[in-house]
N, C-alpha and C. Protein backbone atom coordinates (compact mmCIF):
# COMPACT_ATOMS: atom_id res chain seq x y z
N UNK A 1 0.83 -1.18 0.00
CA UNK A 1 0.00 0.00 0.00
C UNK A 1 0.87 1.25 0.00
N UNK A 2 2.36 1.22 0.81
CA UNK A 2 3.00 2.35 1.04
C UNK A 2 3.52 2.80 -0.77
N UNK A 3 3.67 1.64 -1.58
CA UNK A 3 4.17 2.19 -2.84
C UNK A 3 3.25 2.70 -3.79
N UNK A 4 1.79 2.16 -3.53
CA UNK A 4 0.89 2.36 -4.43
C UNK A 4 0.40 4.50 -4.03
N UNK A 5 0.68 3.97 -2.86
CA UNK A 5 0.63 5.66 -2.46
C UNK A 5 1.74 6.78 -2.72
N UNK A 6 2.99 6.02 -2.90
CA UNK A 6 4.25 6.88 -2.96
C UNK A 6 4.33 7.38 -4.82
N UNK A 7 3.92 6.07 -5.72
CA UNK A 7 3.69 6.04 -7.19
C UNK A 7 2.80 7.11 -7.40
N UNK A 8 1.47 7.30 -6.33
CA UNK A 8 0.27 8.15 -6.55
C UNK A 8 0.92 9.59 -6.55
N UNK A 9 1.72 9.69 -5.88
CA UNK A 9 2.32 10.98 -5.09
C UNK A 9 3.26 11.36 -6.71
N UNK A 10 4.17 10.31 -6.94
CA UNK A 10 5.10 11.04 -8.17
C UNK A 10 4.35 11.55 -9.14
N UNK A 11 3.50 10.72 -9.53
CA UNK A 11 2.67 10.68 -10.65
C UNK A 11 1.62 12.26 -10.49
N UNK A 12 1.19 12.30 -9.22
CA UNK A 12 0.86 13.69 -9.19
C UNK A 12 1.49 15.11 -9.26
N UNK A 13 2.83 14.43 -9.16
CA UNK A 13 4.13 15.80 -8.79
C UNK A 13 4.23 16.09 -10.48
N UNK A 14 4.34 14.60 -10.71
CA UNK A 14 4.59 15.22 -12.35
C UNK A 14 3.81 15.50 -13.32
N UNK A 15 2.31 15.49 -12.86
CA UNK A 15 1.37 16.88 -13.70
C UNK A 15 1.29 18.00 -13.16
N UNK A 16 1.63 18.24 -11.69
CA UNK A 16 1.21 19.51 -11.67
C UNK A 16 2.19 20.85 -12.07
N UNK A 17 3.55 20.33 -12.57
CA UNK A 17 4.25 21.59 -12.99
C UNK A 17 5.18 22.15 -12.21
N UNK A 18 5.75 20.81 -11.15
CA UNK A 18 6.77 21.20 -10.54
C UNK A 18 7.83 20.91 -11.52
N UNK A 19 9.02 22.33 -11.15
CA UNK A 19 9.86 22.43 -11.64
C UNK A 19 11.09 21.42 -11.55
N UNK A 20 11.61 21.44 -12.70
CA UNK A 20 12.74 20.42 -13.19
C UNK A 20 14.00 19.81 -12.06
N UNK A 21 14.05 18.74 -11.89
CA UNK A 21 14.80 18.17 -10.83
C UNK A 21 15.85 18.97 -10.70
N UNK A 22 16.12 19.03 -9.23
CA UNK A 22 17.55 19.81 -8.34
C UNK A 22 17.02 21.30 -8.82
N UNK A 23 15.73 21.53 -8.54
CA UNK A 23 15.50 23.09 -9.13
C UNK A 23 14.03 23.20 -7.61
N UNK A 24 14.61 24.45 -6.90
CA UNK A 24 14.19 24.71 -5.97
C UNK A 24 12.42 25.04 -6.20
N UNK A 25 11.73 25.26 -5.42
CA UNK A 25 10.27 25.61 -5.50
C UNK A 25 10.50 27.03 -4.86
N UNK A 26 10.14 27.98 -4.88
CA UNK A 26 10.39 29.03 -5.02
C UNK A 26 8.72 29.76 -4.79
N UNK A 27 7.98 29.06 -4.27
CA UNK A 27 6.48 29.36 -4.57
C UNK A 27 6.30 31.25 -4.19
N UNK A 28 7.10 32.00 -3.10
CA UNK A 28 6.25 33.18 -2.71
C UNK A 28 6.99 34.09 -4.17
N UNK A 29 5.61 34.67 -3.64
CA UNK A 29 6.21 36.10 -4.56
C UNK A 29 6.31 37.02 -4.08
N UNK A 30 6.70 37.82 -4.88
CA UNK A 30 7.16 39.57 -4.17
C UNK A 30 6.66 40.75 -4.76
N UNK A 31 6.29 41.79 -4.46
CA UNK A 31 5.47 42.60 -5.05
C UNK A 31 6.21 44.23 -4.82
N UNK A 32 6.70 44.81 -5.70
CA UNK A 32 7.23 46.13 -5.53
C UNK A 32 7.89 46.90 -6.82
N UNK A 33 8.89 47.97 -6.67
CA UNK A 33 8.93 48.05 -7.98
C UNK A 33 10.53 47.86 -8.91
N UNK A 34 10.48 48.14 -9.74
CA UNK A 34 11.65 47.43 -10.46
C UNK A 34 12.21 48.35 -11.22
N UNK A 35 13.67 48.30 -11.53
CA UNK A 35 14.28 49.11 -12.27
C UNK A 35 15.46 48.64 -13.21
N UNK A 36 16.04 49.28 -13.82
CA UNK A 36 17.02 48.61 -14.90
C UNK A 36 18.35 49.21 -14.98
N UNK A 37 18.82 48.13 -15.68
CA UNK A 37 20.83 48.82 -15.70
C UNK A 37 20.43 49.76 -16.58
N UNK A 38 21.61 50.62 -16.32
CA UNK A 38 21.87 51.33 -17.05
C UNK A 38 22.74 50.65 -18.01
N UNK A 39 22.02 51.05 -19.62
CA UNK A 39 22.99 50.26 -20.49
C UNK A 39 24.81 50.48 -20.50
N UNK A 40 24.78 52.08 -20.44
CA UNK A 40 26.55 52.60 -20.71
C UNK A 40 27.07 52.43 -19.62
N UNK A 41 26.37 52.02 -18.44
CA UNK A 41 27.48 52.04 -17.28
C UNK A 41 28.08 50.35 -16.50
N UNK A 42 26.92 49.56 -17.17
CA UNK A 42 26.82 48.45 -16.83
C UNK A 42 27.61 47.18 -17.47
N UNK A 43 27.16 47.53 -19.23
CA UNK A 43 27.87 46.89 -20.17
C UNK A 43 29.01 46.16 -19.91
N UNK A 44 29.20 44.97 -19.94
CA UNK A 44 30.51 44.36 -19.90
C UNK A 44 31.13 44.20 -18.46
N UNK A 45 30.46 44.65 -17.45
CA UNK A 45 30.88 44.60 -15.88
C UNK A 45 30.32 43.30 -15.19
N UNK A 46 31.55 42.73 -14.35
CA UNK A 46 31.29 41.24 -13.81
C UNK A 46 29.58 41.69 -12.89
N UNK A 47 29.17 40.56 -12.94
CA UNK A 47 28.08 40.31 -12.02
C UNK A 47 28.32 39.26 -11.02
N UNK A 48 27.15 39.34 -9.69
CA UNK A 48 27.95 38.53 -9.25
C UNK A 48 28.38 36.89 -9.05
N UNK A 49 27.68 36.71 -10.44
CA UNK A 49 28.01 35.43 -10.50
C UNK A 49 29.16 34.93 -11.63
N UNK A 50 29.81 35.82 -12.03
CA UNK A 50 31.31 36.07 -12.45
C UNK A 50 30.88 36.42 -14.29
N UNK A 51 29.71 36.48 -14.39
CA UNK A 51 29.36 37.00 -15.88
C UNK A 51 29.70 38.21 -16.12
N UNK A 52 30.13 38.64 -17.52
CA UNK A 52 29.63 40.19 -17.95
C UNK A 52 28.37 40.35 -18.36
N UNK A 53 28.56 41.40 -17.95
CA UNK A 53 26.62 41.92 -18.34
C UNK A 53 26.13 41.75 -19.62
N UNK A 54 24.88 41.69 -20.32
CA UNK A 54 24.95 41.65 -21.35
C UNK A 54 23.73 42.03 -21.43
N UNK A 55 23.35 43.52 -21.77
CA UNK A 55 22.32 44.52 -22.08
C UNK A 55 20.75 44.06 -23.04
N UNK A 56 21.64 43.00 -23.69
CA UNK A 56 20.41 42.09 -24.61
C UNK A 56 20.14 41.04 -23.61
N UNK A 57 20.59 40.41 -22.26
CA UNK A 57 20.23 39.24 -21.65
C UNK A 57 18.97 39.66 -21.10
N UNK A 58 18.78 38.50 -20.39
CA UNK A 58 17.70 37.94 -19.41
C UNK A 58 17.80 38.09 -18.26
N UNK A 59 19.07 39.05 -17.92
CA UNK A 59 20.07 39.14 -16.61
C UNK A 59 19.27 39.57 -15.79
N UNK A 60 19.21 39.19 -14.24
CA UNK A 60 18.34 40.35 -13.73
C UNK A 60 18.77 40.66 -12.01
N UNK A 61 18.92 41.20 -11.39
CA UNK A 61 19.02 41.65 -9.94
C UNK A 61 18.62 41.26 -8.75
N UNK A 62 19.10 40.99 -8.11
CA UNK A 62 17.90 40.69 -6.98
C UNK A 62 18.58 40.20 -5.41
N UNK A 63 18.16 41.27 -4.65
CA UNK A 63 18.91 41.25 -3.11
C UNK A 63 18.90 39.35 -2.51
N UNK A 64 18.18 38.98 -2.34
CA UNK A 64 18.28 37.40 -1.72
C UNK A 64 17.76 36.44 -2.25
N UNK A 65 17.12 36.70 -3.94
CA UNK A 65 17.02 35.32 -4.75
C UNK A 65 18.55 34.70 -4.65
N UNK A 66 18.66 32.82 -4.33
CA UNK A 66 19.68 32.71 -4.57
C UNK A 66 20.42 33.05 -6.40
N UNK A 67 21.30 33.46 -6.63
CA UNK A 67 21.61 32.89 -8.30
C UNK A 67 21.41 31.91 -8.78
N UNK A 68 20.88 32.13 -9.51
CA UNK A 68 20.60 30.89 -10.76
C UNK A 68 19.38 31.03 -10.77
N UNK A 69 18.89 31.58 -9.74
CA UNK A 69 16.73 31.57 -9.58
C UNK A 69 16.40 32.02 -10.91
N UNK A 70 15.51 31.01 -11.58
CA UNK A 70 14.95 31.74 -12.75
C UNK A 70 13.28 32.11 -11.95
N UNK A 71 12.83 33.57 -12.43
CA UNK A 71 11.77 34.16 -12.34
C UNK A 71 11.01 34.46 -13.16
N UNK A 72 9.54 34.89 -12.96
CA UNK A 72 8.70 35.72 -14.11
C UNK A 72 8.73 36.85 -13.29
N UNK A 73 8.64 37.84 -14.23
CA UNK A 73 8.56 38.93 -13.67
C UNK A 73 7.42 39.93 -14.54
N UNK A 74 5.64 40.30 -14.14
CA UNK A 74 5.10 41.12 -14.46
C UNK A 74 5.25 42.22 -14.13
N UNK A 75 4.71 43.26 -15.12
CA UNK A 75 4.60 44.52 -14.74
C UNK A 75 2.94 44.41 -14.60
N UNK A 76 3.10 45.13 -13.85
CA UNK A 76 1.86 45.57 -13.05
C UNK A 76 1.01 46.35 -13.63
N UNK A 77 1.44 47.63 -14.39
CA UNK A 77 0.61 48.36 -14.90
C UNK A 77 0.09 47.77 -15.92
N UNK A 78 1.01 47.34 -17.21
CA UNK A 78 0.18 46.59 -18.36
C UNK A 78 0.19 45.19 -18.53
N UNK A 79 0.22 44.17 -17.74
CA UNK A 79 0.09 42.91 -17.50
C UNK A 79 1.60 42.42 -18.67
N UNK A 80 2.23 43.04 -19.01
CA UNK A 80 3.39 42.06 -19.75
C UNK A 80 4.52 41.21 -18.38
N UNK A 81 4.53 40.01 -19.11
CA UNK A 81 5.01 38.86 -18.12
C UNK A 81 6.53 38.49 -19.21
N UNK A 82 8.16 38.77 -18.37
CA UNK A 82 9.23 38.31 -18.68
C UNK A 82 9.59 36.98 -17.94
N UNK A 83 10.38 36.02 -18.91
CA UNK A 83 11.15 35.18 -17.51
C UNK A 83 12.85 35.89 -17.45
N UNK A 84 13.41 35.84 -16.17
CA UNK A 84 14.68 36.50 -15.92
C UNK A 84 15.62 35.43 -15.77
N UNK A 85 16.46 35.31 -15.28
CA UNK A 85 17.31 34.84 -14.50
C UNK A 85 17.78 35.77 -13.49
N UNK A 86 18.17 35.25 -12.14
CA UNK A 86 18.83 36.02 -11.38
C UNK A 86 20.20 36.03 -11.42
N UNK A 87 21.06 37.07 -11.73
CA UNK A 87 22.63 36.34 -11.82
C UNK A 87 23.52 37.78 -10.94
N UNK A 88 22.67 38.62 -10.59
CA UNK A 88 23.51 39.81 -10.10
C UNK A 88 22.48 40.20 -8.53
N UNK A 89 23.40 40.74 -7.40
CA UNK A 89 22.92 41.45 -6.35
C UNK A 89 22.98 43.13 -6.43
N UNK A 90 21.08 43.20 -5.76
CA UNK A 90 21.31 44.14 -6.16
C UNK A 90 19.31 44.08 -5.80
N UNK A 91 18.78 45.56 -6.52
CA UNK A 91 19.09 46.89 -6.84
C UNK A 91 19.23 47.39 -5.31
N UNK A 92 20.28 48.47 -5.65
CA UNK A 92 20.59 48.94 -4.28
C UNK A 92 20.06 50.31 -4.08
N UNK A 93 19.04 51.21 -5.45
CA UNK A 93 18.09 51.91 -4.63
C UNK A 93 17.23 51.93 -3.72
N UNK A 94 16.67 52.82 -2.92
CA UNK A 94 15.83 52.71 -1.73
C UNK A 94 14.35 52.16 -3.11
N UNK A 95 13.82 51.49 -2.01
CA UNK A 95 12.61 51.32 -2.81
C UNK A 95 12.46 50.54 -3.48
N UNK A 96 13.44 49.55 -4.18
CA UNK A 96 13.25 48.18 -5.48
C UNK A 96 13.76 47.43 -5.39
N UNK A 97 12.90 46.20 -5.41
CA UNK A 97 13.06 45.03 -5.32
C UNK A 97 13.46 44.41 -6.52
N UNK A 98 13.90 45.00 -7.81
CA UNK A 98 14.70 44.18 -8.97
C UNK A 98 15.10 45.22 -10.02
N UNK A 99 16.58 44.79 -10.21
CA UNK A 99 16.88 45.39 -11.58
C UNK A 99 16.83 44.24 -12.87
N UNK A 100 16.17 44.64 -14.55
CA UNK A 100 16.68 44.07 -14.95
C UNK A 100 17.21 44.68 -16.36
N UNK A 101 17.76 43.24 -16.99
CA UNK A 101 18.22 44.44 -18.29
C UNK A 101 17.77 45.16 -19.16
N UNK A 102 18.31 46.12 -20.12
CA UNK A 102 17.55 47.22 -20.47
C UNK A 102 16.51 46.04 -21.96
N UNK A 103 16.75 45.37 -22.11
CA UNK A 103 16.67 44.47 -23.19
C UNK A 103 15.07 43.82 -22.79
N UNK A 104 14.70 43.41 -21.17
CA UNK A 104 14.12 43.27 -20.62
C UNK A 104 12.94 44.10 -20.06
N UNK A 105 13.58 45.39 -19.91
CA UNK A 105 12.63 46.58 -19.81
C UNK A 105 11.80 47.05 -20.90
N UNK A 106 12.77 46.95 -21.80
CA UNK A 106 11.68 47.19 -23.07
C UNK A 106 10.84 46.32 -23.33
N UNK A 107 10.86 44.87 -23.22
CA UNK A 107 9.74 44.01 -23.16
C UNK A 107 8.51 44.41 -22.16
N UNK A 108 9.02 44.83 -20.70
CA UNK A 108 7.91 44.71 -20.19
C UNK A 108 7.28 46.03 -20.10
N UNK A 109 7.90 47.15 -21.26
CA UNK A 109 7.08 48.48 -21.15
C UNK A 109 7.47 48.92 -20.31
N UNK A 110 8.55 49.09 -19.37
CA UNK A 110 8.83 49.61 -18.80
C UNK A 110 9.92 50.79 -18.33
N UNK A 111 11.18 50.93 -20.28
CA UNK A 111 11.88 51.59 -20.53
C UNK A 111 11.93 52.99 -20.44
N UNK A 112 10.95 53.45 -20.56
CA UNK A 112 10.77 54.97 -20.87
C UNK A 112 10.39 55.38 -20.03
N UNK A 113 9.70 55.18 -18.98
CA UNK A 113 9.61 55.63 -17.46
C UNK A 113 10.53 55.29 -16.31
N UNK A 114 11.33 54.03 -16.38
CA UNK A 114 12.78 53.77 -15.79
C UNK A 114 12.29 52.91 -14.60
N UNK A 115 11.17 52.82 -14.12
CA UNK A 115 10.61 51.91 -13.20
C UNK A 115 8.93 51.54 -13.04
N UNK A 116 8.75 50.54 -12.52
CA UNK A 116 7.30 50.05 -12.84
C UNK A 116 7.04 49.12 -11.63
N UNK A 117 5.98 48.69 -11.08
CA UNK A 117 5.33 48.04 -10.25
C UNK A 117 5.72 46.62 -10.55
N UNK A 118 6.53 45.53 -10.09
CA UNK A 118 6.14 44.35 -10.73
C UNK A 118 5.93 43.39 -9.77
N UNK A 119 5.51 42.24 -9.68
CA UNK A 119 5.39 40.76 -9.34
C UNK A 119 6.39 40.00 -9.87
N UNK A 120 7.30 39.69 -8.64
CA UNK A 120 8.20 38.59 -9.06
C UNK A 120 8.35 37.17 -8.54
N UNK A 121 7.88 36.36 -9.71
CA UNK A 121 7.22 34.82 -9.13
C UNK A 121 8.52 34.12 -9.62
N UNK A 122 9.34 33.57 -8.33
CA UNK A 122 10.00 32.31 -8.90
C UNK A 122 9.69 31.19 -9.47
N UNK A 123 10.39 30.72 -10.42
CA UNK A 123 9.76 29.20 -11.15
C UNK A 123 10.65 28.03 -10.92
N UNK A 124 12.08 28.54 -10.72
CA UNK A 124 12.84 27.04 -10.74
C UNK A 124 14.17 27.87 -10.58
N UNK A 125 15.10 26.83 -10.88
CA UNK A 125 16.39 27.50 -10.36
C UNK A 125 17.37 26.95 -12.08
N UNK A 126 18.14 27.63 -12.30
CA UNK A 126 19.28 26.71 -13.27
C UNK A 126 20.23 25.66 -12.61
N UNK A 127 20.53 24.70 -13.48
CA UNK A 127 21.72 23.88 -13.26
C UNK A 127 22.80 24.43 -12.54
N UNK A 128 23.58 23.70 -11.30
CA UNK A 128 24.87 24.43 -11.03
C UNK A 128 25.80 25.02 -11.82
N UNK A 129 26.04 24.52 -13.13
CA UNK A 129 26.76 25.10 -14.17
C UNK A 129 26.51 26.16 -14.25
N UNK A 130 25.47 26.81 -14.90
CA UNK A 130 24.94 28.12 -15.33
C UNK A 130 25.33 28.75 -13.62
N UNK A 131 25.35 28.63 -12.77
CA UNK A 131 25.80 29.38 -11.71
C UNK A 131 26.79 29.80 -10.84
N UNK A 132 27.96 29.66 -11.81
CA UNK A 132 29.54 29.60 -11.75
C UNK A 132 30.40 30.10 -12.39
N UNK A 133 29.46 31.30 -13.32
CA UNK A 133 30.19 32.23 -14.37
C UNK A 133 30.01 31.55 -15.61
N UNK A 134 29.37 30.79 -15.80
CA UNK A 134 29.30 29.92 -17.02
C UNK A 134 27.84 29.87 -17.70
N UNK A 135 26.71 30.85 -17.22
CA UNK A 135 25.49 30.54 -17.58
C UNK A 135 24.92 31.48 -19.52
N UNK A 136 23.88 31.36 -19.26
CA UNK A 136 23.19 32.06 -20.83
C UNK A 136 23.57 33.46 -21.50
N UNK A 137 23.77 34.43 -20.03
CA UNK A 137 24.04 35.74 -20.47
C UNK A 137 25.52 35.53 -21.14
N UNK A 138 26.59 34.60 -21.04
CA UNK A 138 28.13 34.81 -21.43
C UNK A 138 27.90 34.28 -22.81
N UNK A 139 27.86 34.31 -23.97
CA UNK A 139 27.94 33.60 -25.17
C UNK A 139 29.67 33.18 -25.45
């Protein structure tokens, strides 16, 4: 009986959309507002997970996501939904809970005003690889 129940249990884990093995659950979210690198000052500067920046990435900020956390991140005002990666600490203005790249801002409408309301829902984490200076933003 204990396996027919333990089989019931996997078998349920694996429709409901838990994220990909050795990849954390991440369920709360966070709600506040968000801001972006600056493209000319940022460009090409280590992050802290030993990447250079890369103004077209997915790169994104964030005081105590561990690295590697991949996130969605809405904006609030016009419902556009990014996924990030976390690979840098940070934003260290008063007031925001994420920077991301400018590449990213423009997706979520949020370039031209320089900050926006968002929801940031973790989904999973990357492979240890990608979190050792070796991940998506480095081509």
């Amino acid at each position: 009986m204990y396996f027919r129940i333990a089989a019931s249990a996997v078998v349920l884990l694996a429709f409901a959309g838990v994220p990909e093995a050795g990849a954390e659950n991440h369920a709360h979210s966070q709600r506040g507002n968000a801001s972006y690198y600056h493209p000319h000052n940022f460009t090409g500067r280590p992050m802290a997970n030993g990447d250079r920046f890369d103004p077209e990435s997915n790169a994104a900020a964030h005081r105590t996501l561990p690295l590697g956390t991949v996130a969605d991140v809405t904006n609030l005002e016009n419902g556009e939904t990014r996924r990030v990666v976390i690979e840098d600490r940070g934003p260290y203005a008063r007031g925001r809970i994420l920077d991301v790249s400018p590449q990213t801002a423009q997706e979520l409408g949020m370039r031209h005003d320089g900050v926006a309301p968002v929801e940031v829902r973790p989904v999973g984490r990357l492979p240890n690889r990608a979190r050792d200076g070796q991940s998506g933003t480095d081509d």
